[in-house]
PDB file of N, CA and C in Angstrom:
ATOM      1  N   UNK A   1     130.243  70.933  94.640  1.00  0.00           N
ATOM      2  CA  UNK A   1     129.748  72.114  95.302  1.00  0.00           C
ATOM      3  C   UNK A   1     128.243  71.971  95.439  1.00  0.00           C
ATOM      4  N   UNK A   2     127.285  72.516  96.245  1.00  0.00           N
ATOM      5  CA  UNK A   2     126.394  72.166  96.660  1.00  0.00           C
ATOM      6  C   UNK A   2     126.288  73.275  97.490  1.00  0.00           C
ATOM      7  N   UNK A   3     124.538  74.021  97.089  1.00  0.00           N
ATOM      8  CA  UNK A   3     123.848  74.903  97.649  1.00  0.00           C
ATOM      9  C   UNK A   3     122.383  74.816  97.841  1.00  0.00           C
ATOM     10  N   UNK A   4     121.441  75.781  98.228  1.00  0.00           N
ATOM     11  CA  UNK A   4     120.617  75.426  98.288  1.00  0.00           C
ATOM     12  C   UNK A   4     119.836  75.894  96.810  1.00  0.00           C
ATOM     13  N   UNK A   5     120.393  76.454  96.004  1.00  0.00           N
ATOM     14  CA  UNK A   5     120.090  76.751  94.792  1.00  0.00           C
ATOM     15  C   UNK A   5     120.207  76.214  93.711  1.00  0.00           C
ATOM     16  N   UNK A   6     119.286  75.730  92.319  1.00  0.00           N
ATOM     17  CA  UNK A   6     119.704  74.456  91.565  1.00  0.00           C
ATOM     18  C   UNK A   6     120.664  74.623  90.536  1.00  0.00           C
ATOM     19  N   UNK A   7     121.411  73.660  89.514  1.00  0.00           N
ATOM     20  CA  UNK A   7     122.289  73.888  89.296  1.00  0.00           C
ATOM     21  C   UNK A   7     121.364  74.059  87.459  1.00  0.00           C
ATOM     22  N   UNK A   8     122.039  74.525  86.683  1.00  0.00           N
ATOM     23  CA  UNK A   8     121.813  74.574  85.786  1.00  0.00           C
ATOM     24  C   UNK A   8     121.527  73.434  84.872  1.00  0.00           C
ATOM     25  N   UNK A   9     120.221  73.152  84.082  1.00  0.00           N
ATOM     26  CA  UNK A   9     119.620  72.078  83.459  1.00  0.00           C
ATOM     27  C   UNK A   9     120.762  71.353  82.402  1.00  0.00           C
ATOM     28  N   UNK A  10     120.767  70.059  82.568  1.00  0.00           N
ATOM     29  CA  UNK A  10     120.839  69.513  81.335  1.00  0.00           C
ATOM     30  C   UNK A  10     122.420  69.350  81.470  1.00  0.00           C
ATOM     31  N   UNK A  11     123.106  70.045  81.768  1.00  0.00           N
ATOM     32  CA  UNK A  11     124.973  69.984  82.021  1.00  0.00           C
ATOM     33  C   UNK A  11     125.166  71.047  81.007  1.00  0.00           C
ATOM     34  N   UNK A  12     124.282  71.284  80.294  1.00  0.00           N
ATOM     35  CA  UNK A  12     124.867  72.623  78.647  1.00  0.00           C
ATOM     36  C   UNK A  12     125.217  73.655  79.361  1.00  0.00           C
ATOM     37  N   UNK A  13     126.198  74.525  78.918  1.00  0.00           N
ATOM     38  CA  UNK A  13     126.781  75.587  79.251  1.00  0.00           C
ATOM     39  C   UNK A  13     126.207  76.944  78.686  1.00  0.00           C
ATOM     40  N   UNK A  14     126.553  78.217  78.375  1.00  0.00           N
ATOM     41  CA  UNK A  14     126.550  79.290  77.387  1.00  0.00           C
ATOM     42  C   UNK A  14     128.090  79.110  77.149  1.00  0.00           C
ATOM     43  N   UNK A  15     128.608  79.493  75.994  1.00  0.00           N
ATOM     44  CA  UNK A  15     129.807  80.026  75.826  1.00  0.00           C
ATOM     45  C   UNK A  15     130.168  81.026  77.433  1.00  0.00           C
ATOM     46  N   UNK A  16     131.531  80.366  77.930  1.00  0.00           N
ATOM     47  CA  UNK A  16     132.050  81.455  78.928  1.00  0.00           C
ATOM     48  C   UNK A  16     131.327  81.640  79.936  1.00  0.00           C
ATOM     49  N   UNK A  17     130.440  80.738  80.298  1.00  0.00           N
ATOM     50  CA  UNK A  17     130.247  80.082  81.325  1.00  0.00           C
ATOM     51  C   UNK A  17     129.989  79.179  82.085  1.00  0.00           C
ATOM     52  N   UNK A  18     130.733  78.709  83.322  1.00  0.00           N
ATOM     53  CA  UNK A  18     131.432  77.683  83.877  1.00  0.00           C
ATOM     54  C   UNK A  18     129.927  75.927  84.472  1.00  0.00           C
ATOM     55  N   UNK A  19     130.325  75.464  84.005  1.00  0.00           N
ATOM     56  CA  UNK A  19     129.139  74.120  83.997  1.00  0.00           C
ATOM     57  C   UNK A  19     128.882  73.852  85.596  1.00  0.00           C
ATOM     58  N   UNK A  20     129.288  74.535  86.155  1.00  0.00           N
ATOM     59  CA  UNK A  20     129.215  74.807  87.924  1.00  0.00           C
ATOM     60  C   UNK A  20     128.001  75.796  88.367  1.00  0.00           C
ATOM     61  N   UNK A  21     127.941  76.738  87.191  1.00  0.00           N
ATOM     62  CA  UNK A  21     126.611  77.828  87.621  1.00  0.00           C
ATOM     63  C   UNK A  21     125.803  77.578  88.509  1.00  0.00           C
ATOM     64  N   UNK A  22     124.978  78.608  88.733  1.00  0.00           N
ATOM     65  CA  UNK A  22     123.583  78.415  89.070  1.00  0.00           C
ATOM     66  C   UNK A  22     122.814  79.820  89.031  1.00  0.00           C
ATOM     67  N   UNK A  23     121.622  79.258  88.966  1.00  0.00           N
ATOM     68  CA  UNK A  23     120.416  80.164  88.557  1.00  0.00           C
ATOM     69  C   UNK A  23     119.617  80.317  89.461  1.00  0.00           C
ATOM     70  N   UNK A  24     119.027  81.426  89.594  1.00  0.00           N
ATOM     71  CA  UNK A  24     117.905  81.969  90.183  1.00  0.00           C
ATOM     72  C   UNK A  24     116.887  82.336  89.941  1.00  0.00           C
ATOM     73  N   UNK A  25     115.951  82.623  90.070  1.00  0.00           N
ATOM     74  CA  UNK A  25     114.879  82.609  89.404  1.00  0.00           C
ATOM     75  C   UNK A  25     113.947  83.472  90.922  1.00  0.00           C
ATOM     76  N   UNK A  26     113.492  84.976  90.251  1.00  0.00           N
ATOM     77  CA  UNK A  26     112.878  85.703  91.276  1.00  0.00           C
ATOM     78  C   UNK A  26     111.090  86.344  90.396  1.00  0.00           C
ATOM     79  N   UNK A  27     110.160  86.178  90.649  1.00  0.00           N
ATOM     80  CA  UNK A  27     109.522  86.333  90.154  1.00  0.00           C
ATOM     81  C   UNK A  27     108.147  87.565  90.878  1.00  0.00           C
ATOM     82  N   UNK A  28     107.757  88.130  90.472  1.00  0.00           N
ATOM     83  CA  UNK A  28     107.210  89.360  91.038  1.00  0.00           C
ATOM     84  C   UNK A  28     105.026  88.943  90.273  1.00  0.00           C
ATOM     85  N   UNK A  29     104.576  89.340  91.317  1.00  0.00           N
ATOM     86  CA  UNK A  29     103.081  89.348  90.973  1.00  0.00           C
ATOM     87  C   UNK A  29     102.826  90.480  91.396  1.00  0.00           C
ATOM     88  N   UNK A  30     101.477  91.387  90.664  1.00  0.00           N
ATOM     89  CA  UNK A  30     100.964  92.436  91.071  1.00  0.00           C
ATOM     90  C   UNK A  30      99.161  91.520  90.950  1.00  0.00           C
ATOM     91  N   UNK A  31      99.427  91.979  92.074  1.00  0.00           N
ATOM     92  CA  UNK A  31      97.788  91.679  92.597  1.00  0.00           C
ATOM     93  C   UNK A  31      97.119  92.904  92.964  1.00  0.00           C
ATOM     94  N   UNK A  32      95.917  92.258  92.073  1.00  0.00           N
ATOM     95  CA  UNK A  32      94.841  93.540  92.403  1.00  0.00           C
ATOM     96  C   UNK A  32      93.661  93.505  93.206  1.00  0.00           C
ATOM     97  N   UNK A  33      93.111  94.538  94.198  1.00  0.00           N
ATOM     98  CA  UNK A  33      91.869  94.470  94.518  1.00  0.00           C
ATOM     99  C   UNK A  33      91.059  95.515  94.867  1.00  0.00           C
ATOM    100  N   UNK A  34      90.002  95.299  95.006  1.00  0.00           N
ATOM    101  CA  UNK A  34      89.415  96.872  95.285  1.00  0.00           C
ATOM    102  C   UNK A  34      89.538  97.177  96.488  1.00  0.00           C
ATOM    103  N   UNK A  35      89.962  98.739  96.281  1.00  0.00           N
ATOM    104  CA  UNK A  35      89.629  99.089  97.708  1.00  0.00           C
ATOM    105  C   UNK A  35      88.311  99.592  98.293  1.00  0.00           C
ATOM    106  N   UNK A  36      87.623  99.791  97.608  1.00  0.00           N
ATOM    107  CA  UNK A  36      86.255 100.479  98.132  1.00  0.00           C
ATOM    108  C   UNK A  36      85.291  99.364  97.160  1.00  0.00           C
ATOM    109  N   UNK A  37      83.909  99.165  97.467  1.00  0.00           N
ATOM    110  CA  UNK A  37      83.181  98.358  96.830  1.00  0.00           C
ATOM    111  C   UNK A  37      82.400  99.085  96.014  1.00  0.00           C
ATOM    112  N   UNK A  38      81.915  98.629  94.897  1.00  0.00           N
ATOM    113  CA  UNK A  38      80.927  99.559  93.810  1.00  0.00           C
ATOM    114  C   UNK A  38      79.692 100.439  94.266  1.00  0.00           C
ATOM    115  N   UNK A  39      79.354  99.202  95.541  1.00  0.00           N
ATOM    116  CA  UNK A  39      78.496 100.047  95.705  1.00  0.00           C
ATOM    117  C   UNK A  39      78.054 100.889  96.684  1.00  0.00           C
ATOM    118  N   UNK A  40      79.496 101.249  97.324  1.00  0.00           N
ATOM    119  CA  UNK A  40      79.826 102.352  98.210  1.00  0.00           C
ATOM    120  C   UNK A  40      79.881 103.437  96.953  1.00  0.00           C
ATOM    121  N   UNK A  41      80.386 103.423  95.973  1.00  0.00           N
ATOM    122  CA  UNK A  41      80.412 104.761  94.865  1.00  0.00           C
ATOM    123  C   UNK A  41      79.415 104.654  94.295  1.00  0.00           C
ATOM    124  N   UNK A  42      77.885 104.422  94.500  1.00  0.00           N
ATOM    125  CA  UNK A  42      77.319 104.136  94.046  1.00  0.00           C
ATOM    126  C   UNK A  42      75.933 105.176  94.744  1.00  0.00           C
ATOM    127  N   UNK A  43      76.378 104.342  95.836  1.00  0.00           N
ATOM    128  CA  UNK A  43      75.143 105.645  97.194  1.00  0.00           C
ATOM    129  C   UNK A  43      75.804 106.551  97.598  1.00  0.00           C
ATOM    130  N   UNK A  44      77.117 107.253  97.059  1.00  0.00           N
ATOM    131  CA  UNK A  44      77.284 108.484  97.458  1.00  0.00           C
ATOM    132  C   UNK A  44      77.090 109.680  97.159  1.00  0.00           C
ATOM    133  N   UNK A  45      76.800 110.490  98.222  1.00  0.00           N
ATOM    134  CA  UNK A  45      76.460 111.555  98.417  1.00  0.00           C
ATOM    135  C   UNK A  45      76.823 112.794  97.230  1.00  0.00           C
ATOM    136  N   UNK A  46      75.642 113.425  96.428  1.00  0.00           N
ATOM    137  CA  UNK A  46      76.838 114.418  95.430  1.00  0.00           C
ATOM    138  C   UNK A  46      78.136 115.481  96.233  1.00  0.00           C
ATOM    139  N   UNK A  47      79.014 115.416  95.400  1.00  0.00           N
ATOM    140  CA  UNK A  47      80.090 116.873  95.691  1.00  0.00           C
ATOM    141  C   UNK A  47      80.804 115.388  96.709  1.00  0.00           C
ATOM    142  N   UNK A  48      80.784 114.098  97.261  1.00  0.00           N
ATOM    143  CA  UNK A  48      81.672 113.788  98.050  1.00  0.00           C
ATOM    144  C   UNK A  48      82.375 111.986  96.922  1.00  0.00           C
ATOM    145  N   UNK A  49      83.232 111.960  97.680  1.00  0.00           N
ATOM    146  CA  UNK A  49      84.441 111.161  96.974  1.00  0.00           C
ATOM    147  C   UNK A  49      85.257 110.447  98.299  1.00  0.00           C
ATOM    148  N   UNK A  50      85.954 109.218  97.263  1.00  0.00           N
ATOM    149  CA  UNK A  50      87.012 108.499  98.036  1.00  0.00           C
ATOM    150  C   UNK A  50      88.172 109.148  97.525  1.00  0.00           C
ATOM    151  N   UNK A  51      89.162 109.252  98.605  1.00  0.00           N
ATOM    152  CA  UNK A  51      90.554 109.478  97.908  1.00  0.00           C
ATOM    153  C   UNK A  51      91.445 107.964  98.463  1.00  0.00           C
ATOM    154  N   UNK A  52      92.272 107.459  97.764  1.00  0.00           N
ATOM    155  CA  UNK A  52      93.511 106.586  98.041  1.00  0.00           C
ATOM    156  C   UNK A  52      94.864 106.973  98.057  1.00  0.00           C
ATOM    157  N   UNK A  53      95.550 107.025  98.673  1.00  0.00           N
ATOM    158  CA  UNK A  53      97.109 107.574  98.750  1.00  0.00           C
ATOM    159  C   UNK A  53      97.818 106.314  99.011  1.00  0.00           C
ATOM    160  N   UNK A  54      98.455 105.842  98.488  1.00  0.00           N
ATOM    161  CA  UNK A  54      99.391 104.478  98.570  1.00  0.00           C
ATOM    162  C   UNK A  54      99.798 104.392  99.922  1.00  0.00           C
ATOM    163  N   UNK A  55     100.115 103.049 100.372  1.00  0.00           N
ATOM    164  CA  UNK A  55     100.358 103.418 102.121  1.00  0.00           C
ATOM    165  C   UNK A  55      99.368 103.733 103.105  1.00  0.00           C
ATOM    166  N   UNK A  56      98.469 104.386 102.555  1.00  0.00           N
ATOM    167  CA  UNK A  56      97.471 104.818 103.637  1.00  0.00           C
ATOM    168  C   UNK A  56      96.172 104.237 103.164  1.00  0.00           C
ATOM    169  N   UNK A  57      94.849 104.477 104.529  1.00  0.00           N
ATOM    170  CA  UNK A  57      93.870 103.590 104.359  1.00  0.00           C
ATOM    171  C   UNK A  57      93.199 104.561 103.381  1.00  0.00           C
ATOM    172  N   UNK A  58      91.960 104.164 102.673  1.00  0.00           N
ATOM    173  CA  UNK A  58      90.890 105.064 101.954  1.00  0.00           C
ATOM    174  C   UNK A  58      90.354 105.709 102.746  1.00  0.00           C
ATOM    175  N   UNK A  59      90.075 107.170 102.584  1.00  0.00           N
ATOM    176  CA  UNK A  59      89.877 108.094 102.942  1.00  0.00           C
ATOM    177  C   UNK A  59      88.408 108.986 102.197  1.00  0.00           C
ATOM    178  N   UNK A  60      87.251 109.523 102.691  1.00  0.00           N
ATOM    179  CA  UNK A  60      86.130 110.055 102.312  1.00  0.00           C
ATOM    180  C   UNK A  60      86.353 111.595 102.197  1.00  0.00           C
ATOM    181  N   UNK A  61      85.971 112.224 101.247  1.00  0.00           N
ATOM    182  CA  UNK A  61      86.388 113.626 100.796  1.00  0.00           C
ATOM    183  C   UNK A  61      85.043 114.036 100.461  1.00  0.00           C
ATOM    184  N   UNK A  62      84.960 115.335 101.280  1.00  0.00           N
ATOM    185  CA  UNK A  62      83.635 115.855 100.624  1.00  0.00           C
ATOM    186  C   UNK A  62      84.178 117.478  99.818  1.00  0.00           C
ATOM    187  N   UNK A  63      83.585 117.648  99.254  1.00  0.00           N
ATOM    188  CA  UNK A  63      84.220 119.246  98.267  1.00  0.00           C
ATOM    189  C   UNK A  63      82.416 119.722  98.644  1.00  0.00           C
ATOM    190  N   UNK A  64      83.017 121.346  99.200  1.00  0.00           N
ATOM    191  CA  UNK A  64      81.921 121.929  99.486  1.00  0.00           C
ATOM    192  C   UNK A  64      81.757 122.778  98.494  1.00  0.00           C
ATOM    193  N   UNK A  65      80.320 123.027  97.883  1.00  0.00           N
ATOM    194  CA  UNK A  65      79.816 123.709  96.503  1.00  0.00           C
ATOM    195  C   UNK A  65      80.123 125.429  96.523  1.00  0.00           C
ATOM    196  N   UNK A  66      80.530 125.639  95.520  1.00  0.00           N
ATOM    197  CA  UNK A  66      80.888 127.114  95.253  1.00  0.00           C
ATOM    198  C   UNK A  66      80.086 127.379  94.318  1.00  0.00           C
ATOM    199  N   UNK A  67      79.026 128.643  94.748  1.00  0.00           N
ATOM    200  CA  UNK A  67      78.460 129.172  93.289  1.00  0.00           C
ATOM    201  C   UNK A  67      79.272 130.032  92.456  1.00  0.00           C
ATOM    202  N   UNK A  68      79.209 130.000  91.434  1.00  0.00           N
ATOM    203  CA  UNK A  68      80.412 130.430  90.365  1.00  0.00           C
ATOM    204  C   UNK A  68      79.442 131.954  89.900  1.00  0.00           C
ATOM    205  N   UNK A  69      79.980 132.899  90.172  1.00  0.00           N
ATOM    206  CA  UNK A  69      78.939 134.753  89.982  1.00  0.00           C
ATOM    207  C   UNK A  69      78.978 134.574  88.527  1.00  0.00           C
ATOM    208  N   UNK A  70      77.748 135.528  88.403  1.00  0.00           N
ATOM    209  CA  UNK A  70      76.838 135.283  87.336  1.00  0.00           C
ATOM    210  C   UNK A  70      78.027 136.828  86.168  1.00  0.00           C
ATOM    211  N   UNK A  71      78.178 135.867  85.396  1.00  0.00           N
ATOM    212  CA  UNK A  71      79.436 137.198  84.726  1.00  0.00           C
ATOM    213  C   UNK A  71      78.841 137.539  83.659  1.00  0.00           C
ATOM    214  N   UNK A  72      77.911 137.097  83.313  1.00  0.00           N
ATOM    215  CA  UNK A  72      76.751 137.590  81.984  1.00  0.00           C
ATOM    216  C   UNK A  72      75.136 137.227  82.274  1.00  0.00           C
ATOM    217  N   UNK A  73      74.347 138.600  82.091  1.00  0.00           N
ATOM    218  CA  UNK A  73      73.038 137.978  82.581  1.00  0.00           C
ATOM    219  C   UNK A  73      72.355 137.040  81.276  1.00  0.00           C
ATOM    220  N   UNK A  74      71.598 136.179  81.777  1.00  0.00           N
ATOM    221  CA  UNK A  74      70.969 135.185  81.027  1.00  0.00           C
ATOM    222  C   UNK A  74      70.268 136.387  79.751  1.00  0.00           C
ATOM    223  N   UNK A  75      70.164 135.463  78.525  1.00  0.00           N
ATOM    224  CA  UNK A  75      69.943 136.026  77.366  1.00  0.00           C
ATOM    225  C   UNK A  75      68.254 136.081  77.352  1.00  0.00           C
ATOM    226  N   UNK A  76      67.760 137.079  77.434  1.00  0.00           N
ATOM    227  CA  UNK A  76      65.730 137.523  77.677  1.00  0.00           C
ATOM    228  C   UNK A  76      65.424 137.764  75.887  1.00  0.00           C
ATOM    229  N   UNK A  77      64.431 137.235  75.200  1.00  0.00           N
ATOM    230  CA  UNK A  77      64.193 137.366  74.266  1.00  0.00           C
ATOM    231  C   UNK A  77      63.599 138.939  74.182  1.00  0.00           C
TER     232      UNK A  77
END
C-alpha cells in the first residue's frame, strides 16, 4: 500500500495496531507582530488611542474629556 503519507518508523507497532499505519503529523505556529509601532503610542495625542478588533485593520479612537462636577468644595484652611 502506498500513499503520499509516511509509514510508521522502524516496522514497531503499538499493541493493536496494524504495521501498515500511518502518521500524520500537523503542526500549528502562532506568530507574532506588532500592529502599530512604539512610536506611534508614543506621539500620541492625550485622551486618544488605538483600538484592534481581530479581523479588522487598527483603528484610532479619540475619547472626548468630561469634567467630572465638583461634589465637595475644595477644603480652605
Amino acid at each position: 500500500m502506498t500513499t503520499g503519507q509516511g509509514t510508521s518508523s522502524g516496522g514497531l507497532t503499538n499493541p493493536g495496531q496494524s504495521s501498515e499505519s500511518f502518521n500524520t503529523n500537523y503542526n500549528m505556529q502562532r506568530v507574532r507582530q506588532a500592529a502599530i509601532m512604539s512610536s506611534e503610542v508614543l506621539n500620541l495625542p492625550d485622551l486618544q488611542g488605538f483600538l484592534k478588533i481581530p479581523g479588522q485593520p487598527v483603528a484610532t479612537v479619540k475619547i472626548d474629556y468630561q469634567a467630572m462636577p465638583e461634589v465637595e468644595p475644595a477644603y480652605l484652611n
